[in-house]
Protein backbone atom coordinates (compact mmCIF):
# COMPACT_ATOMS: atom_id res chain seq x y z
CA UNK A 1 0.00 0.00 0.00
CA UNK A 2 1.34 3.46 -1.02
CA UNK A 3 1.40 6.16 2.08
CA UNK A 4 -0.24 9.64 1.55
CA UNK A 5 1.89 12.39 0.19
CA UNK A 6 1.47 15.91 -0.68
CA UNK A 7 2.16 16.03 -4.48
CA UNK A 8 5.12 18.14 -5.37
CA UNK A 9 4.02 21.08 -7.15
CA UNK A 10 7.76 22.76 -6.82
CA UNK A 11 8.28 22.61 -11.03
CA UNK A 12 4.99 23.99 -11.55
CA UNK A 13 4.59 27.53 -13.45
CA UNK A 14 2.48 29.77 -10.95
CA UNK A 15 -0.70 31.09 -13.40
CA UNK A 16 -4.11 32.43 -12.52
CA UNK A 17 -5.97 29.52 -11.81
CA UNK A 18 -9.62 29.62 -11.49
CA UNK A 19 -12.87 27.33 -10.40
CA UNK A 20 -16.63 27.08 -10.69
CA UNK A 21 -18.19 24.59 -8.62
CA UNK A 22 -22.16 24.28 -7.79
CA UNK A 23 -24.68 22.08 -5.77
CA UNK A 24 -28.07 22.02 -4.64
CA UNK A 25 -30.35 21.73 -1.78
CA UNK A 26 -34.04 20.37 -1.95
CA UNK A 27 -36.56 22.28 0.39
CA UNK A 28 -39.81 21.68 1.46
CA UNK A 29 -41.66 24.33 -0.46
CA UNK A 30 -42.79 25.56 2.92
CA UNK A 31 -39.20 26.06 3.82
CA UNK A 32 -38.49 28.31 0.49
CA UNK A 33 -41.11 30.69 1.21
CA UNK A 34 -39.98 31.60 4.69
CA UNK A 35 -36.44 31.56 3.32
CA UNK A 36 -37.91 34.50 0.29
CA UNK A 37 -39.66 35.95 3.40
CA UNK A 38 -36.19 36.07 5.66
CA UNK A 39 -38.73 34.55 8.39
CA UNK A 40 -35.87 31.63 9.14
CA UNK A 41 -35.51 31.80 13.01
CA UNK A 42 -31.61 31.79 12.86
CA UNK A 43 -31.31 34.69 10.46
CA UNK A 44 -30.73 35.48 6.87
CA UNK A 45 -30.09 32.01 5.02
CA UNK A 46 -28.16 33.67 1.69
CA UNK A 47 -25.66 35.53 3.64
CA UNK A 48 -24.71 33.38 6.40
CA UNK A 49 -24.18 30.65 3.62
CA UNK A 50 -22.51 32.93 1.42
CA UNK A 51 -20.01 33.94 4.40
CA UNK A 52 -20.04 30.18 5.20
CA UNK A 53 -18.56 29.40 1.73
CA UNK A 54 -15.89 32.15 1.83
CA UNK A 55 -14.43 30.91 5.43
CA UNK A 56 -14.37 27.37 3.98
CA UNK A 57 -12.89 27.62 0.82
CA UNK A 58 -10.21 29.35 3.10
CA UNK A 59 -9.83 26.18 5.73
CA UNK A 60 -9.64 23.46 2.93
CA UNK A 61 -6.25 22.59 3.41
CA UNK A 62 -7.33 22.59 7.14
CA UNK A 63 -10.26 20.11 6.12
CA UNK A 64 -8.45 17.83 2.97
CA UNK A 65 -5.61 16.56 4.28
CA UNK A 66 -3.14 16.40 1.41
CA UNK A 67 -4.78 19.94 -0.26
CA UNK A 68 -1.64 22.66 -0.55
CA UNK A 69 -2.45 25.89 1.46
CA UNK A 70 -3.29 28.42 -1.59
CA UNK A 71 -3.36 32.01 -1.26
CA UNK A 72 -7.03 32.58 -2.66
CA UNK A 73 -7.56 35.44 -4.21
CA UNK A 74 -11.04 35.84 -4.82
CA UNK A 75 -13.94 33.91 -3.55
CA UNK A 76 -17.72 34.74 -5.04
CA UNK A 77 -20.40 33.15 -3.90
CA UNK A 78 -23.69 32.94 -5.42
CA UNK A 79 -27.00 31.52 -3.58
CA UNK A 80 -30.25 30.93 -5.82
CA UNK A 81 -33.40 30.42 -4.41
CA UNK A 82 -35.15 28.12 -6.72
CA UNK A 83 -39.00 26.72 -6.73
CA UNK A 84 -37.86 23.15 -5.30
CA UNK A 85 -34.75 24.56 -3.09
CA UNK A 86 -31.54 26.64 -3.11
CA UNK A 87 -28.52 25.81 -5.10
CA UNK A 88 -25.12 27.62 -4.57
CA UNK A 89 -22.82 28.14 -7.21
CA UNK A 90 -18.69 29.17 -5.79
CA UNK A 91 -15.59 30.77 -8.34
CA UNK A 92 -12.61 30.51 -6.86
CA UNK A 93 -9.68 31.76 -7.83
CA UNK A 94 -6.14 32.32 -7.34
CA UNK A 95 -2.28 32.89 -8.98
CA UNK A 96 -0.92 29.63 -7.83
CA UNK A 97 0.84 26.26 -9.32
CA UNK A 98 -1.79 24.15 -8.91
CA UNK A 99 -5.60 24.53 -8.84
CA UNK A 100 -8.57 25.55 -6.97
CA UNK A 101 -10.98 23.59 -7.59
CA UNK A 102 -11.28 21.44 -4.19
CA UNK A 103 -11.75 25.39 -2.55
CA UNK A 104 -14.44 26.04 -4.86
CA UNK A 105 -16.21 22.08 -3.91
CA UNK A 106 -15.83 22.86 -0.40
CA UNK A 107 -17.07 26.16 -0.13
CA UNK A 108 -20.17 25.22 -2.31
CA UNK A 109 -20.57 21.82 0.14
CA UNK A 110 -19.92 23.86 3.41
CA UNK A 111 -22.62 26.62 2.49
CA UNK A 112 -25.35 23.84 1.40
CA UNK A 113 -24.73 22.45 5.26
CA UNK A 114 -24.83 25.86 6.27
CA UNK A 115 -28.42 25.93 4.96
CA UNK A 116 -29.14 22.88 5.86
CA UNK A 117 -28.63 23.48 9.97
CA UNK A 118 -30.23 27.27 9.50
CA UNK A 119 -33.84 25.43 8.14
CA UNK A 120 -33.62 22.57 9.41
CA UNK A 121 -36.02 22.93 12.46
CA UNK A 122 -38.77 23.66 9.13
CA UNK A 123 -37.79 20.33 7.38
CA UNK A 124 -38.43 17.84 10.03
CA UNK A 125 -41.35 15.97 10.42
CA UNK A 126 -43.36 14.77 12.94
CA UNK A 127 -41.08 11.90 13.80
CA UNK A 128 -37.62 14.54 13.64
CA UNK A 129 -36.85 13.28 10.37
CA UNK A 130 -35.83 14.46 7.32
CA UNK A 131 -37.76 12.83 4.35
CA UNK A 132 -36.93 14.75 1.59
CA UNK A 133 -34.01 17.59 2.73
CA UNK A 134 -31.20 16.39 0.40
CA UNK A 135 -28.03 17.68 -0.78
CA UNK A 136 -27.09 16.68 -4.56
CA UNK A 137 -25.16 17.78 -7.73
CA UNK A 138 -22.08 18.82 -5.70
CA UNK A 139 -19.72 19.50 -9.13
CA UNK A 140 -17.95 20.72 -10.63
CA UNK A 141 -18.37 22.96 -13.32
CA UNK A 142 -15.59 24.26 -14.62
CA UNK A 143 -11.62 24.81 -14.25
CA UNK A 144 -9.37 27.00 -15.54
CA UNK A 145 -5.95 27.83 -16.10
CA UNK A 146 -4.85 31.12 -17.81
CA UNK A 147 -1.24 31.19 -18.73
């Protein structure tokens, strides 16, 4: 079995690198009109998730174990509120030797959680359960590398 290493980026050119990654929460349509309405109890769902995604795409070296620390230069987040539930698109990007887009995956993964725990007192149901609140299309959409 091989052990874990950091791959060695040392030869690598540094160019602007860049990432667009997206997923997507389903909501109970209940749930999407209180979030349009900012009635969620715990505050306003698009900007805490937005923020959310910023401070993780930050900590993913701190998170992914072999990830190289990048100096990020940018980090946009954009949160859609959609009929069946909210899906959260992240562009990452940075002048580095190798690319972003595990920032831009975690950042979009870290602010569908983040919406996740902010409704999820108005997903439950009656047993505390969570019949349809999922999480899907975490992805990547596209990567870049100007040189």
């Amino acid at each position: 079995m091989k052990e874990a290493i950091m791959v060695d980026i040392s030869n690598k050119e540094v160019v602007l690198r860049e990432a667009l990654a997206e997923g997507f929460i389903k909501l109970r349509p209940e749930t999407i009109q209180l979030v349009r309405e900012g009635k969620i109890e715990k505050g306003d769902v698009i900007t805490i998730a937005k923020t959310a995604g910023i401070l993780a795409a930050k900590r993913t070296p701190d998170l992914l174990p072999l990830c190289h620390p990048i100096p990020l230069e940018k980090v946009e987040m954009e949160v859609l509120v959609e009929d069946e539930g909210i899906r959260v698109r992240s562009k990452v990007m940075a002048h580095y030797k190798t690319g972003v887009e595990m920032e831009a995956l975690t950042s979009v993964s870290v602010a569908l959680l983040t919406i996740w725990d902010m409704v999820k007192k108005y997903e439950k149901d009656e047993r505390g359960q969570y019949p349809s609140t999922t999480i899907t299309d975490v992805k990547v959409i596209n990567k870049i590398k100007v040189s």
